[in-house]
N, C-alpha and C. Protein backbone atom coordinates (compact mmCIF):
# COMPACT_ATOMS: atom_id res chain seq x y z
N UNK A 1 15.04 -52.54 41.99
CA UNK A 1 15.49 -51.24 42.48
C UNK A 1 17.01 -51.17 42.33
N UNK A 2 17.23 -50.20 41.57
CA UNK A 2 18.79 -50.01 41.16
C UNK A 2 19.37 -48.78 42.23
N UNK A 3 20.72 -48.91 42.64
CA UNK A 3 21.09 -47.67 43.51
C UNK A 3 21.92 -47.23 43.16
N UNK A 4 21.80 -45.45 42.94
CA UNK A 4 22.66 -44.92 41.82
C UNK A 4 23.68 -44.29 42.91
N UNK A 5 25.27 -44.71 41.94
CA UNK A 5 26.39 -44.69 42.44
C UNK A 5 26.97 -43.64 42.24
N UNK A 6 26.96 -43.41 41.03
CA UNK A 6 27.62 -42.05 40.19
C UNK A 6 26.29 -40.83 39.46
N UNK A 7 26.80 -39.70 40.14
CA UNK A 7 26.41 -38.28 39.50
C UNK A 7 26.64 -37.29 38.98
N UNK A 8 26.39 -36.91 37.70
CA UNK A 8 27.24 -35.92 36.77
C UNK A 8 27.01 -34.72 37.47
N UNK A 9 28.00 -33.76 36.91
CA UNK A 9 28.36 -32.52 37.46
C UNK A 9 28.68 -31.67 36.56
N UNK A 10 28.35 -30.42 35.73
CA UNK A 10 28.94 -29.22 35.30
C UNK A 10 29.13 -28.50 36.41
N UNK A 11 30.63 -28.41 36.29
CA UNK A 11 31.28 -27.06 37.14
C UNK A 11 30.58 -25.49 36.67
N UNK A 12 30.39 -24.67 37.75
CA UNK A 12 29.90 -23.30 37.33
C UNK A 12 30.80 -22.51 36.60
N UNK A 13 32.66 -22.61 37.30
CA UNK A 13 33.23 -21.91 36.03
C UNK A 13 34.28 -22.93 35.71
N UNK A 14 34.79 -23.68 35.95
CA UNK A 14 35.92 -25.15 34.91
C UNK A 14 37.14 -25.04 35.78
N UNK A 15 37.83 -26.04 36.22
CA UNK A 15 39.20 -25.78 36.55
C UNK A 15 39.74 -25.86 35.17
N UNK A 16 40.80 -25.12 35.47
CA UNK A 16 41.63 -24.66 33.95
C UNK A 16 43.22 -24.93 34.30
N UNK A 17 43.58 -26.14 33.32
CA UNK A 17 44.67 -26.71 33.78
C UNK A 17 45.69 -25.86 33.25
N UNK A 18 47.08 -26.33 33.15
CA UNK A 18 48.58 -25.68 32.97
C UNK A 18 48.69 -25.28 31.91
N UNK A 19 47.43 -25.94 30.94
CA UNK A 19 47.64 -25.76 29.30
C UNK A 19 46.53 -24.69 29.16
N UNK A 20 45.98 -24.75 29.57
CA UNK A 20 44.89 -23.53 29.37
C UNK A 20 43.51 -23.73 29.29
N UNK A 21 43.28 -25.73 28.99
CA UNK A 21 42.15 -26.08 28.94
C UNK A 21 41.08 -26.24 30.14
N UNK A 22 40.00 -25.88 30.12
CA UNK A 22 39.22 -25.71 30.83
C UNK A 22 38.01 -26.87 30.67
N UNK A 23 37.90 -27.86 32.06
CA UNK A 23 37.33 -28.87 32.25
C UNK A 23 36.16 -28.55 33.33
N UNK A 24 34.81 -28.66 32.98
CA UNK A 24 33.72 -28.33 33.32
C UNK A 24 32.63 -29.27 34.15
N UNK A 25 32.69 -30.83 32.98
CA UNK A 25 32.13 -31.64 33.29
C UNK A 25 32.73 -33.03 33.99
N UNK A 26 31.93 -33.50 34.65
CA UNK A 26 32.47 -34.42 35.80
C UNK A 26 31.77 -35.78 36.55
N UNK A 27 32.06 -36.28 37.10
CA UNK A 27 31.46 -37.46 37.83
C UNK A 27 31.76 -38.00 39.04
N UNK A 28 31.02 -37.47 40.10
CA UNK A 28 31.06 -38.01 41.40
C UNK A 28 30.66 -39.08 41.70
N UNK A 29 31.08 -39.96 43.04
CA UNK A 29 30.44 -41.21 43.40
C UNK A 29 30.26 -40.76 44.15
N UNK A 30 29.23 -41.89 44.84
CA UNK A 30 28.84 -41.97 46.44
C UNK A 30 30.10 -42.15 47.41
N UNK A 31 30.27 -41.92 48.41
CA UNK A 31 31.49 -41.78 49.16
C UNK A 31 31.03 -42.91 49.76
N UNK A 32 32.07 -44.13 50.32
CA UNK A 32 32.03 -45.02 50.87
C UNK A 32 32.89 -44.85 52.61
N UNK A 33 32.55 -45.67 53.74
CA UNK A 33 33.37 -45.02 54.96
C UNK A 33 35.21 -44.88 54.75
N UNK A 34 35.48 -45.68 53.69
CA UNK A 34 36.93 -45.34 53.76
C UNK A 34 37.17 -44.02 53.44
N UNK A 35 36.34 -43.83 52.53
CA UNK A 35 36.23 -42.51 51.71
C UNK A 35 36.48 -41.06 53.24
N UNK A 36 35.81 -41.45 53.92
CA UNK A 36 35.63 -40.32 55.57
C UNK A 36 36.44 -40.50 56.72
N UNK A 37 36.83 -41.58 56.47
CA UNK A 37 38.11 -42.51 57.35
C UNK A 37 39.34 -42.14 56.99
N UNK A 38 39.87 -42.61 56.14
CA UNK A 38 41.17 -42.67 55.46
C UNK A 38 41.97 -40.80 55.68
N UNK A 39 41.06 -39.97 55.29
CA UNK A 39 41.36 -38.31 55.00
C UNK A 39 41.95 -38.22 56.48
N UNK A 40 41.38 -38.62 57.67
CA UNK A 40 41.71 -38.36 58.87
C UNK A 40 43.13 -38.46 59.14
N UNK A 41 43.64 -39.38 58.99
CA UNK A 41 45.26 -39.72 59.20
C UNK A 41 46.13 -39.35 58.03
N UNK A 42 45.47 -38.35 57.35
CA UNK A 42 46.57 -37.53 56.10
C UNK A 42 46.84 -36.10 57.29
N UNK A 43 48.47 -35.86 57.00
CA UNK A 43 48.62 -34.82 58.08
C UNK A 43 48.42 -33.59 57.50
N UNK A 44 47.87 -33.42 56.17
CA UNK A 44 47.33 -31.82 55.85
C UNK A 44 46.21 -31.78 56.38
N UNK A 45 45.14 -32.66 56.65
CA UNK A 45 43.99 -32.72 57.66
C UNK A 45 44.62 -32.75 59.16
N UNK A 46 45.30 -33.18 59.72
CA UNK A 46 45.21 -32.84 60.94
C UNK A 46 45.70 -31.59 61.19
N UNK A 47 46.67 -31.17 60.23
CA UNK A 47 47.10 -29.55 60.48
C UNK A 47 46.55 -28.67 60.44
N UNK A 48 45.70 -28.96 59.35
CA UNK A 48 44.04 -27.85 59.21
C UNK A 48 42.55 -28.60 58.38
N UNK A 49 41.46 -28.61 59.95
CA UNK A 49 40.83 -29.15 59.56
C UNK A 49 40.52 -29.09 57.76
N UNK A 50 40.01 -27.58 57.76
CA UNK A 50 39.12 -27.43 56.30
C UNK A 50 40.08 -28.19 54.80
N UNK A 51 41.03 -28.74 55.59
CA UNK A 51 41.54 -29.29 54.16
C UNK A 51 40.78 -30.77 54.21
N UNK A 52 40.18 -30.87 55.00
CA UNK A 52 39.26 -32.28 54.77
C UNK A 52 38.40 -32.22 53.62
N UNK A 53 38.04 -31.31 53.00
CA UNK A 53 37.14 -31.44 51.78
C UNK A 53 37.71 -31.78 50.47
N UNK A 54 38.95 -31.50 50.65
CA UNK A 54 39.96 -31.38 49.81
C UNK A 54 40.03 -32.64 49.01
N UNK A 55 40.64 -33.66 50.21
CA UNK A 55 41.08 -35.02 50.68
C UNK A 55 39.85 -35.62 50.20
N UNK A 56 38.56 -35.47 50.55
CA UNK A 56 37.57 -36.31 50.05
C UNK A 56 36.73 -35.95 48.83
N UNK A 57 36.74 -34.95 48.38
CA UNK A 57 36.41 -34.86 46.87
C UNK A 57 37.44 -35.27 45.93
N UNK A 58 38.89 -35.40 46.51
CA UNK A 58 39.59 -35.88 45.38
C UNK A 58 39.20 -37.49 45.79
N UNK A 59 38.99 -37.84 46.59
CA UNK A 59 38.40 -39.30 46.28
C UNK A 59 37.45 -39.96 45.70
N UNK A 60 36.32 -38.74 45.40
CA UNK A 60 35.35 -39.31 45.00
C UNK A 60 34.65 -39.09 44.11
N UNK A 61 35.47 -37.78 43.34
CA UNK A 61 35.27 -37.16 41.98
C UNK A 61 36.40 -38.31 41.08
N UNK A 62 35.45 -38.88 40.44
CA UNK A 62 35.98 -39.85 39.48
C UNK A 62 36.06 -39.44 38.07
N UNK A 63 35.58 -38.51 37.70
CA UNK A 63 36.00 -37.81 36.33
C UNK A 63 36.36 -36.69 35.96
N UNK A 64 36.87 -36.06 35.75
CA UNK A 64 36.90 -33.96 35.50
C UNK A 64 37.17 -33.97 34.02
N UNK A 65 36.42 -33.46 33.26
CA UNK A 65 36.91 -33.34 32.17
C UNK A 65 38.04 -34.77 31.28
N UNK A 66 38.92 -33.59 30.33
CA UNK A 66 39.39 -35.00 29.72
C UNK A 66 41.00 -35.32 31.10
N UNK A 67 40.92 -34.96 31.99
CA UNK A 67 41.90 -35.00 33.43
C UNK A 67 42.15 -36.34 32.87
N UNK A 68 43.74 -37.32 32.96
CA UNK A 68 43.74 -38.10 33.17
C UNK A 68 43.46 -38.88 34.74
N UNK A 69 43.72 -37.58 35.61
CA UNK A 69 43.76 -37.90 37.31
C UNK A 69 42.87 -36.73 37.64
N UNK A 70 41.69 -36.69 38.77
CA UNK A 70 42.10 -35.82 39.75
C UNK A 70 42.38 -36.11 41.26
N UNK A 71 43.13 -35.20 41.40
CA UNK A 71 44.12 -35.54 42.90
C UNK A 71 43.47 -34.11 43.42
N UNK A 72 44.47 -34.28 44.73
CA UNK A 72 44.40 -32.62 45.62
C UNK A 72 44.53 -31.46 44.91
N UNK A 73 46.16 -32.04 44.39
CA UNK A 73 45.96 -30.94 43.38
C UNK A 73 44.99 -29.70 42.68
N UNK A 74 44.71 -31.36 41.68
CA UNK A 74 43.55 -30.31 41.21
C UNK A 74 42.59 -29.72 41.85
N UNK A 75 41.95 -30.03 42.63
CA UNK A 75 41.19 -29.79 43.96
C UNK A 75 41.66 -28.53 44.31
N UNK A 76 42.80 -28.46 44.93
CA UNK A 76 43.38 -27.33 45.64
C UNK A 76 43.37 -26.10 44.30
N UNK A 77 43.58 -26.06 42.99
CA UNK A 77 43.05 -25.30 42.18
C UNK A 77 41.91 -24.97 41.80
N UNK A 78 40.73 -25.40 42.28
CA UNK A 78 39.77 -25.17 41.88
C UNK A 78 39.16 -23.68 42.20
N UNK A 79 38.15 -23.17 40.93
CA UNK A 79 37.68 -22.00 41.81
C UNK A 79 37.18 -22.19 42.85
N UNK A 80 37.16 -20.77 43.87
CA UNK A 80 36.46 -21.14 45.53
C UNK A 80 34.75 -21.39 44.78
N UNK A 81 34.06 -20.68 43.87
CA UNK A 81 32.82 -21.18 44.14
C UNK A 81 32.75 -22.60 43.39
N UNK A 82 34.05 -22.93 42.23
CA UNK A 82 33.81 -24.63 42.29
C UNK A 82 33.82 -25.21 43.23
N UNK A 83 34.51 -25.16 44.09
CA UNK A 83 34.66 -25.75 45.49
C UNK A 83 33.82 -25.31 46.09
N UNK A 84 32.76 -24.48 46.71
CA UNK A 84 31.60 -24.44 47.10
C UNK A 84 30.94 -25.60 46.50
N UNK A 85 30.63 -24.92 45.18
CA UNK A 85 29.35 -26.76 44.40
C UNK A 85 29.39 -27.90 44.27
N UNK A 86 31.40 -27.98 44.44
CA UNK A 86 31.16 -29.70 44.88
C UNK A 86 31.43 -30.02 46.09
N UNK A 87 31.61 -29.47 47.15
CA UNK A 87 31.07 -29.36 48.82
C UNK A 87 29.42 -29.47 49.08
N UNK A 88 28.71 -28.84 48.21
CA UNK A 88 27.52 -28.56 48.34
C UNK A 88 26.78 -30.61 47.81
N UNK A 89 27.19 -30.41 46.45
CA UNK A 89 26.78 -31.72 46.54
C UNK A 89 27.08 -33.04 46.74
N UNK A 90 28.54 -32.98 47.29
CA UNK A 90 29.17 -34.37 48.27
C UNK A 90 28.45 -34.57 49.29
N UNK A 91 27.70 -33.31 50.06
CA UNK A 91 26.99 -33.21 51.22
C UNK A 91 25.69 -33.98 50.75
N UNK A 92 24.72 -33.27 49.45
CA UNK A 92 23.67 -33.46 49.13
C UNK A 92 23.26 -35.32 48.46
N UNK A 93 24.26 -35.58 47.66
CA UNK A 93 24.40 -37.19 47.19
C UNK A 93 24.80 -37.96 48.39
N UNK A 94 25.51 -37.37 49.58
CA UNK A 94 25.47 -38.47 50.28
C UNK A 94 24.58 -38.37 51.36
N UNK A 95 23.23 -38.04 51.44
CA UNK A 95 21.97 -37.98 52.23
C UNK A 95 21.02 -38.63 51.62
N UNK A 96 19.91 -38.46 52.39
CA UNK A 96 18.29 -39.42 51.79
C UNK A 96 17.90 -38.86 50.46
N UNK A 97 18.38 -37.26 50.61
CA UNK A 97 17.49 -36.68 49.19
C UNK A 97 19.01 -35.65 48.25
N UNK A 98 18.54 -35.73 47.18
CA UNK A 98 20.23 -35.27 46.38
C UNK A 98 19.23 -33.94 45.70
N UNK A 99 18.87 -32.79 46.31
CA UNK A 99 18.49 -31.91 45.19
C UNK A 99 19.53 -30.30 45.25
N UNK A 100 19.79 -29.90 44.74
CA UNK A 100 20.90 -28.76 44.66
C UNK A 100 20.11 -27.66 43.66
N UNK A 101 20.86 -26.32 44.31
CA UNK A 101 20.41 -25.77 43.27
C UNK A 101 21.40 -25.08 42.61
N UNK A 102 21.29 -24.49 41.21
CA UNK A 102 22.56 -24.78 40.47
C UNK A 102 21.88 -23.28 39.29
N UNK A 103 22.89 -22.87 38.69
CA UNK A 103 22.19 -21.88 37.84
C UNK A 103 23.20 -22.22 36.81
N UNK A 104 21.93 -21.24 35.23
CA UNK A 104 22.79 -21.81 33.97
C UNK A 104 24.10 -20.69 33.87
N UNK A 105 25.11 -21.46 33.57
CA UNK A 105 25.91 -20.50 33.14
C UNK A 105 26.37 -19.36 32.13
N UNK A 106 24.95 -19.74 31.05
CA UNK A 106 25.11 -18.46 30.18
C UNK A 106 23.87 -18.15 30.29
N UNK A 107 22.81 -18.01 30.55
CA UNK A 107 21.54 -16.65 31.12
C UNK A 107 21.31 -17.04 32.46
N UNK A 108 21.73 -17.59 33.53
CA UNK A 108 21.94 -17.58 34.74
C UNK A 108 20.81 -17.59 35.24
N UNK A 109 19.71 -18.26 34.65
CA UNK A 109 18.59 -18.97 35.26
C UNK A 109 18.94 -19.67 36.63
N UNK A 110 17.88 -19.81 37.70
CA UNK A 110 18.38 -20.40 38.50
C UNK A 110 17.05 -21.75 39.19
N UNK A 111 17.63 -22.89 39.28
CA UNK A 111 16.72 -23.62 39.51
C UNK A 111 17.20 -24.73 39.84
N UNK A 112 16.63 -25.88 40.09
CA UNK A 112 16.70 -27.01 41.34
C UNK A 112 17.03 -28.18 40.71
N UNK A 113 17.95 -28.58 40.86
CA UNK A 113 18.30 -30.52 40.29
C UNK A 113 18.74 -31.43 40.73
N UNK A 114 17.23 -32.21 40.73
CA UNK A 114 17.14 -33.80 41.66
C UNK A 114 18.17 -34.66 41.30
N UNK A 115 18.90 -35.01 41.87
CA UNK A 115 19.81 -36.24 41.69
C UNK A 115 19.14 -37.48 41.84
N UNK A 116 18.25 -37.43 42.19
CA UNK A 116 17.31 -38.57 42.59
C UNK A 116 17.49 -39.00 43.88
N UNK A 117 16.18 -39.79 44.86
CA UNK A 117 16.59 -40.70 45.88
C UNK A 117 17.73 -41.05 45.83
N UNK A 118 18.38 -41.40 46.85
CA UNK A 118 19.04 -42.43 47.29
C UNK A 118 18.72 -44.09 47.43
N UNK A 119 19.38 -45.12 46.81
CA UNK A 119 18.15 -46.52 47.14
C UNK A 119 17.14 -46.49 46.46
N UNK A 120 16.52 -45.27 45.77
CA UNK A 120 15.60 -46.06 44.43
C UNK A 120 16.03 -45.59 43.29
């Protein structure tokens, strides 16, 4: 039994950096307790909670596109409904069951994708 660490991600619309390029695809990990710990004693979290999502997706989004980094930064640029979908599934990968639902971005089908268990 293998336990999967990392989960790909297409963004619904791309953060689009300084140059104009637009980065879509991505790779989250599982968040570890430092990962939920650490954000606490950053003082843009204690000044306002909701920047806690901020703080922990830039920890645990390990790829964006060809990004050499992502930080807050980029984070803090993201569209609001990118930032909805990867709120949605930081929540969903780090529970018993990872399923989201997600629509295509060019005929906007809409339908359900298992990340798989957790632990199997």
């Amino acid at each position: 039994m293998e336990l999967k660490t990392e989960y790909e991600f297409v963004l619904p619309r791309g953060y689009l950096d300084r140059e104009g390029n637009l980065h879509r695809e991505g790779v989250m990990r599982l968040a570890n307790a430092k990962d939920e710990i650490v954000p606490l004693n950053d003082l843009r979290v204690q000044r306002n909670r909701a920047y806690l999502i901020i703080v922990l997706l830039a920890r645990v989004i390990t790829r964006l596109g060809a990004l050499n980094e992502v930080n807050t930064g980029v984070i803090e640029n993201l569209f609001a409904s990118d930032l909805r979908f990867l709120e949605e599934m930081y929540n969903r990968i780090n529970e018993d069951e990872a399923v989201v639902k997600v629509s295509c971005p060019e005929c906007g089908a809409s339908f359900e994708r298992e990340f798989g268990r957790l632990g199997e």
